[in-house]
PDB file of N, CA and C in Angstrom:
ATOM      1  N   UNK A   1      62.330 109.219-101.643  1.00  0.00           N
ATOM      2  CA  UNK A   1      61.200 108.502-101.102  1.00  0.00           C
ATOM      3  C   UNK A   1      60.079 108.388-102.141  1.00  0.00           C
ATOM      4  N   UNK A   2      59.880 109.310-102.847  1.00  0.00           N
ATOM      5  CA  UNK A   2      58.747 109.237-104.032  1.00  0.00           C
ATOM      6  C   UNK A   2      58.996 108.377-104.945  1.00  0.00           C
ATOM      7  N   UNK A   3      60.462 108.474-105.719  1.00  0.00           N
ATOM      8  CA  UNK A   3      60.738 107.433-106.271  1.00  0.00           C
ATOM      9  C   UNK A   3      60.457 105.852-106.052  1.00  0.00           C
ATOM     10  N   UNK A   4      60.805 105.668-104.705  1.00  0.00           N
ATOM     11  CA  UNK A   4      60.242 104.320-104.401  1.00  0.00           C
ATOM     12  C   UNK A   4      58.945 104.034-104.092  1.00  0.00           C
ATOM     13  N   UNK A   5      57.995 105.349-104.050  1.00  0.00           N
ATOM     14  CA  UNK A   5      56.363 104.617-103.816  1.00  0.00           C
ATOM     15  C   UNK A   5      56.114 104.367-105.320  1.00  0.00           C
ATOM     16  N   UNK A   6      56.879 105.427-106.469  1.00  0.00           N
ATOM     17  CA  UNK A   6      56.019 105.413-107.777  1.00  0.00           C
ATOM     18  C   UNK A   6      56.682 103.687-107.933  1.00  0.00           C
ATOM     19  N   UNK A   7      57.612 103.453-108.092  1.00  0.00           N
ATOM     20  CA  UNK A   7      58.098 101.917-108.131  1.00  0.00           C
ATOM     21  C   UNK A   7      57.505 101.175-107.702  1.00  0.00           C
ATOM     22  N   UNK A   8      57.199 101.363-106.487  1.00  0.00           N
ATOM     23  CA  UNK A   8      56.274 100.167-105.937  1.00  0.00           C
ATOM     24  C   UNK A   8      54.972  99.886-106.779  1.00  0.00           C
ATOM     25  N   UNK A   9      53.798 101.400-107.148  1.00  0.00           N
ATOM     26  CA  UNK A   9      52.856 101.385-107.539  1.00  0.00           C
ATOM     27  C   UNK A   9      52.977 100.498-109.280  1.00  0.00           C
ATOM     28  N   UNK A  10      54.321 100.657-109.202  1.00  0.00           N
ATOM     29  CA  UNK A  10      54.391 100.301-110.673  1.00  0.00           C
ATOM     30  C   UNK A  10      54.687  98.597-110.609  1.00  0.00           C
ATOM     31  N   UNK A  11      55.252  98.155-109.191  1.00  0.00           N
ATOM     32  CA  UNK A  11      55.084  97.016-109.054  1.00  0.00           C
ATOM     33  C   UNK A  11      53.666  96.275-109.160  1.00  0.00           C
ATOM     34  N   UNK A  12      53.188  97.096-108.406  1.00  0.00           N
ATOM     35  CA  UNK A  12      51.913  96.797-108.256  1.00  0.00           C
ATOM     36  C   UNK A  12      50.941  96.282-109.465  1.00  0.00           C
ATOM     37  N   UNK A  13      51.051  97.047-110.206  1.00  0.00           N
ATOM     38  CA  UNK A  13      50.513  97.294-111.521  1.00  0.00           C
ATOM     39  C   UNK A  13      50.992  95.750-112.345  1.00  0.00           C
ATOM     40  N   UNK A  14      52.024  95.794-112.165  1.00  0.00           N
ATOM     41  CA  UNK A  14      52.721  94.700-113.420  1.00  0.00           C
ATOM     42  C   UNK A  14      52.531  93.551-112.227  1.00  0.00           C
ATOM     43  N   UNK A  15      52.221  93.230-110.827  1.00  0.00           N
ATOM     44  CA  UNK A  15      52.310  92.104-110.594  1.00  0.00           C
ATOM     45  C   UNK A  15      50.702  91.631-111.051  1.00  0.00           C
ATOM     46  N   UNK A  16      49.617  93.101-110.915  1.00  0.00           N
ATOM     47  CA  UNK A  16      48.422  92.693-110.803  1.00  0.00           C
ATOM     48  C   UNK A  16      48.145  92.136-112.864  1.00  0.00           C
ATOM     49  N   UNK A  17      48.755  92.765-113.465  1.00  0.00           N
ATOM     50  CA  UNK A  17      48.740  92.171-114.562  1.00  0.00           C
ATOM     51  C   UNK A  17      49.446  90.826-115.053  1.00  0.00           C
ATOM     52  N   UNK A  18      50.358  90.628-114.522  1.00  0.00           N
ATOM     53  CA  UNK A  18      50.633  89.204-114.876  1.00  0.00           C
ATOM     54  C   UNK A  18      49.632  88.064-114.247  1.00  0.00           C
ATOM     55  N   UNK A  19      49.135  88.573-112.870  1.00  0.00           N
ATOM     56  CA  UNK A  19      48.608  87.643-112.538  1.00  0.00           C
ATOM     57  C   UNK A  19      47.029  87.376-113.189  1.00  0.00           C
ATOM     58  N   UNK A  20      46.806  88.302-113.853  1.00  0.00           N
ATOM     59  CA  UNK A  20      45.401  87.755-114.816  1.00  0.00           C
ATOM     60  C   UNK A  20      46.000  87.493-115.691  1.00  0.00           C
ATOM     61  N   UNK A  21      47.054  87.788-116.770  1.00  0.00           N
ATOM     62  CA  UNK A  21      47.206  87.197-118.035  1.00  0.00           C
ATOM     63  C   UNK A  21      47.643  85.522-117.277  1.00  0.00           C
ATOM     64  N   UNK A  22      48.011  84.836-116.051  1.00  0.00           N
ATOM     65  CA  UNK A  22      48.382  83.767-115.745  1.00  0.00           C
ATOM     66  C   UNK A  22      46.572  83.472-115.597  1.00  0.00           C
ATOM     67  N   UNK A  23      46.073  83.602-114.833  1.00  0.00           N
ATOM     68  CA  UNK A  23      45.158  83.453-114.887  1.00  0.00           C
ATOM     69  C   UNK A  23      44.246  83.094-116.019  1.00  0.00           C
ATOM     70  N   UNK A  24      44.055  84.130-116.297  1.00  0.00           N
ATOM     71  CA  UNK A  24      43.726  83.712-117.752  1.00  0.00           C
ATOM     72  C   UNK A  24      43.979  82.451-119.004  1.00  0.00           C
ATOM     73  N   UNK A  25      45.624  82.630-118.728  1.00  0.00           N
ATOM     74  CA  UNK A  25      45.916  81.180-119.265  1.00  0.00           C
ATOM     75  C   UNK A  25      45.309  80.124-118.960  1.00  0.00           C
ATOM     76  N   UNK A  26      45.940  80.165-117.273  1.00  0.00           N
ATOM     77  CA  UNK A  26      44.702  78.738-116.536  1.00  0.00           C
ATOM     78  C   UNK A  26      43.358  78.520-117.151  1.00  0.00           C
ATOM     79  N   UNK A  27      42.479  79.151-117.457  1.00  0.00           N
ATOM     80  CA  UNK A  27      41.315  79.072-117.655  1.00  0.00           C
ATOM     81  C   UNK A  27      41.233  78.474-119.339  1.00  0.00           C
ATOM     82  N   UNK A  28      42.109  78.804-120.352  1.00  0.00           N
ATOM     83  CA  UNK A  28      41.829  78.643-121.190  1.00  0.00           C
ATOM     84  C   UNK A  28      42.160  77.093-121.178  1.00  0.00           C
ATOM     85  N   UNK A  29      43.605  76.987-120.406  1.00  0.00           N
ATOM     86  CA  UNK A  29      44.148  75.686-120.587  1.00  0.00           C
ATOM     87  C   UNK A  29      43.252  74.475-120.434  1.00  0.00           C
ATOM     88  N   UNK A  30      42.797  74.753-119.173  1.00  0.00           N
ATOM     89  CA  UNK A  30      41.550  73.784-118.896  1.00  0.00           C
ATOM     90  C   UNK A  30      40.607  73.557-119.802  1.00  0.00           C
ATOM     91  N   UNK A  31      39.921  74.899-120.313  1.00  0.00           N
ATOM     92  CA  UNK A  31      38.983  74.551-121.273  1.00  0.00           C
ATOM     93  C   UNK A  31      39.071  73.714-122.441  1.00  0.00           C
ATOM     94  N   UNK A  32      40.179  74.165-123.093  1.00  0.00           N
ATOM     95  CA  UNK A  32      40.786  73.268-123.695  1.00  0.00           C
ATOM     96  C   UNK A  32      40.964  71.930-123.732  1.00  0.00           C
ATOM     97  N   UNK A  33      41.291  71.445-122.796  1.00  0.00           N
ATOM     98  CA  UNK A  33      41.434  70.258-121.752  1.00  0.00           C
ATOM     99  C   UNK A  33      40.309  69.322-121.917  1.00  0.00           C
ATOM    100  N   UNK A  34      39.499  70.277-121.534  1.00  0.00           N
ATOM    101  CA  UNK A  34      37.866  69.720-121.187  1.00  0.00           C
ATOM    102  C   UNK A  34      38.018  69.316-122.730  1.00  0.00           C
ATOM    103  N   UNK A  35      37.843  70.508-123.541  1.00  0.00           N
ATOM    104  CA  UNK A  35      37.071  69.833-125.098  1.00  0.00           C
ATOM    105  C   UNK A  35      38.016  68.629-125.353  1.00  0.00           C
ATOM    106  N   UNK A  36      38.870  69.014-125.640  1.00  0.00           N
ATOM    107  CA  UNK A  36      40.107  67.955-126.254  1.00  0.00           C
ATOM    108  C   UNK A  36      39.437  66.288-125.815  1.00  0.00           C
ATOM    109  N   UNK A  37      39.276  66.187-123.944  1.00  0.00           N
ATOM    110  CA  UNK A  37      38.701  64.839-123.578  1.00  0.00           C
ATOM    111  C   UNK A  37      37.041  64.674-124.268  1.00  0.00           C
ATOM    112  N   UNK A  38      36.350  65.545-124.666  1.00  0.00           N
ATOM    113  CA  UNK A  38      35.130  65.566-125.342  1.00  0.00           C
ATOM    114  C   UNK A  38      35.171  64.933-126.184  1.00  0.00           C
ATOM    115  N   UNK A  39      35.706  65.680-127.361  1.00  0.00           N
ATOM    116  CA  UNK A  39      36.253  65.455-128.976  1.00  0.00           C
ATOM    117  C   UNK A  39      36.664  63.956-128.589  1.00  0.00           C
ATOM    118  N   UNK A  40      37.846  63.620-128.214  1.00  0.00           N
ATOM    119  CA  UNK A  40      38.586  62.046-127.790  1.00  0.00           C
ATOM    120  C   UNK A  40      37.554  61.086-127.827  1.00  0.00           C
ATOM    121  N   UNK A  41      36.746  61.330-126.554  1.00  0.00           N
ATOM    122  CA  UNK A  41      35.989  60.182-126.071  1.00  0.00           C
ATOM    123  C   UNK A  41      34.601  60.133-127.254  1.00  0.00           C
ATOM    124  N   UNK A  42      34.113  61.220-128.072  1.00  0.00           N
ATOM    125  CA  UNK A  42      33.474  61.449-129.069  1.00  0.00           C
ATOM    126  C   UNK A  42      33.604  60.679-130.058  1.00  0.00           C
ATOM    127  N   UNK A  43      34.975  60.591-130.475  1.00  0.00           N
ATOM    128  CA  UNK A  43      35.502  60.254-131.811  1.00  0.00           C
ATOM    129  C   UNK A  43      35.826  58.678-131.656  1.00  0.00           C
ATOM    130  N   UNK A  44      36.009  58.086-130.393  1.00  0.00           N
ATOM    131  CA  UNK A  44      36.267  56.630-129.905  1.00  0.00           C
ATOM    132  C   UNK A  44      34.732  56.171-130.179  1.00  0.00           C
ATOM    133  N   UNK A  45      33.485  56.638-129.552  1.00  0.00           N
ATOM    134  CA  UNK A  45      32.507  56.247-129.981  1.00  0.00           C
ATOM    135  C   UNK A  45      31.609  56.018-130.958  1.00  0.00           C
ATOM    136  N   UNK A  46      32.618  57.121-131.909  1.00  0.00           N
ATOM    137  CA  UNK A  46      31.880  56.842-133.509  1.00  0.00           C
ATOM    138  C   UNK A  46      32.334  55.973-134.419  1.00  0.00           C
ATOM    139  N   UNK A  47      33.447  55.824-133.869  1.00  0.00           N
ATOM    140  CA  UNK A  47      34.580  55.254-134.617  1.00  0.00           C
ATOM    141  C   UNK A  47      34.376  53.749-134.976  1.00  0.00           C
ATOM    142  N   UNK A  48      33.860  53.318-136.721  1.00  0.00           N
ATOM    143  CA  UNK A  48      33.611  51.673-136.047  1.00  0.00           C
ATOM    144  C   UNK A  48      34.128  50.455-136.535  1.00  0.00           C
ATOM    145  N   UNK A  49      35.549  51.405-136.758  1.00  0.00           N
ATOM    146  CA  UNK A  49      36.657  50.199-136.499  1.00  0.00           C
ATOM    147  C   UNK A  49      37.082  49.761-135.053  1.00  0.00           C
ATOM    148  N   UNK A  50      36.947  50.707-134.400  1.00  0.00           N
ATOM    149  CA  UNK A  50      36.867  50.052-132.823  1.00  0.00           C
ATOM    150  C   UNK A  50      35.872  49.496-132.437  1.00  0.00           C
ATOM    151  N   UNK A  51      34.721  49.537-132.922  1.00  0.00           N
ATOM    152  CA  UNK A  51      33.380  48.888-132.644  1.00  0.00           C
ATOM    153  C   UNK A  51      33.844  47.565-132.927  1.00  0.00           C
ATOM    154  N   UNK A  52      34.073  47.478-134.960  1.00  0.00           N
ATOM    155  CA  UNK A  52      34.140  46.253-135.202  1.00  0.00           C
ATOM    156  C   UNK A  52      35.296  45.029-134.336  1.00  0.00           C
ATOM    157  N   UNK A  53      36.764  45.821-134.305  1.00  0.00           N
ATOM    158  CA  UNK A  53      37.625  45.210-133.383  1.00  0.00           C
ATOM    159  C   UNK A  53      37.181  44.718-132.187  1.00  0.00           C
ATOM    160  N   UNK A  54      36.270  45.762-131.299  1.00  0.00           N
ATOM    161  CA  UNK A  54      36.099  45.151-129.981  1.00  0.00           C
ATOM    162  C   UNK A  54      34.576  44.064-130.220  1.00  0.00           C
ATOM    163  N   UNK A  55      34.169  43.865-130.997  1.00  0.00           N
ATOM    164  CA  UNK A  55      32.583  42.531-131.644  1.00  0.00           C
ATOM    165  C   UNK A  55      33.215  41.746-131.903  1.00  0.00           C
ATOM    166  N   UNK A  56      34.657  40.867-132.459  1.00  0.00           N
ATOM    167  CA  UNK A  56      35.072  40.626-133.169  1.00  0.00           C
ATOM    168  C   UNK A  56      35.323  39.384-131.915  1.00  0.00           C
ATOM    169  N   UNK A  57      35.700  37.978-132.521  1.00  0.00           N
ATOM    170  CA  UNK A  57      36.048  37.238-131.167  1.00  0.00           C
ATOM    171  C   UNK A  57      37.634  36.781-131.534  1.00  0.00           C
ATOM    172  N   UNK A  58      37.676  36.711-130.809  1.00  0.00           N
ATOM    173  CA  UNK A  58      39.592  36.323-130.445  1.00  0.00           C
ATOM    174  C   UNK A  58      39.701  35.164-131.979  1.00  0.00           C
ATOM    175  N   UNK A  59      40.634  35.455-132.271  1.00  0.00           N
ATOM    176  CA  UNK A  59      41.643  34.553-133.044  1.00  0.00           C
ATOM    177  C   UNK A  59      41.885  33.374-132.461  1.00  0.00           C
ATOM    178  N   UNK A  60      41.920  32.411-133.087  1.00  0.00           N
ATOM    179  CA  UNK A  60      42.956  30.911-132.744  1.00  0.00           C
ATOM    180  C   UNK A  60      44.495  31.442-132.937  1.00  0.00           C
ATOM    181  N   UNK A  61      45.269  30.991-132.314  1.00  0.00           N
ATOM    182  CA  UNK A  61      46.715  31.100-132.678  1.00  0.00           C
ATOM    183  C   UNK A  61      46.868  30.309-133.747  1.00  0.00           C
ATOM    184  N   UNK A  62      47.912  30.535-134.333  1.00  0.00           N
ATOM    185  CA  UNK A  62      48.894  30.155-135.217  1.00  0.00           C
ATOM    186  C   UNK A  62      49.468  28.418-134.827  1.00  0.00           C
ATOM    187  N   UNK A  63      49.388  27.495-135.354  1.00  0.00           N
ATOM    188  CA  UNK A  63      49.313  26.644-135.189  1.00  0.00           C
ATOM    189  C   UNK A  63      50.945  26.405-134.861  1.00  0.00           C
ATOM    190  N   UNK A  64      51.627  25.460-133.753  1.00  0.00           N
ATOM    191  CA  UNK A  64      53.384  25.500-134.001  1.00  0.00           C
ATOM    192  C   UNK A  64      53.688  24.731-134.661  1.00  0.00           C
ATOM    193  N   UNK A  65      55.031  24.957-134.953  1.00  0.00           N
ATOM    194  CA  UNK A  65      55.666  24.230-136.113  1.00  0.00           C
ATOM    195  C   UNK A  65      56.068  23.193-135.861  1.00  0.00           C
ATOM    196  N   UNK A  66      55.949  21.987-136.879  1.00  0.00           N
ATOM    197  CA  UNK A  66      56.182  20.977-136.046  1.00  0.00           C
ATOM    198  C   UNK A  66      57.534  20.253-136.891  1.00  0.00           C
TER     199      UNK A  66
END
């Protein structure tokens, strides 16, 4: 009978630790997350070859061949 409470306690132990190192993950993942869309949407706005591309007015096509 002792055997199986120390087991259990030891369950205990390793479930309560995985579930913060999971935890934990979660939290970083997100953060991460967050910056990554920061940085992105950051770097689109400085960026001014996309500026110039999107100022820029449409092309004529290519004339067909006749």
């Amino acid at each position: 009978m002792a055997i199986r409470q120390t087991q259990a306690k030891s369950n205990d132990r390793d479930d309560k630790r995985v579930f913060r190192w999971g935890a934990i993950m979660v939290v970083v993942l997100v953060v991460l997350a967050v910056l990554a869309t920061y940085l992105l949407s950051e770097s689109r706005e400085r960026s001014p070859v996309m500026q110039e591309r999107s100022q820029q007015s449409p092309q004529k096509p290519a004339a067909p061949p006749q």
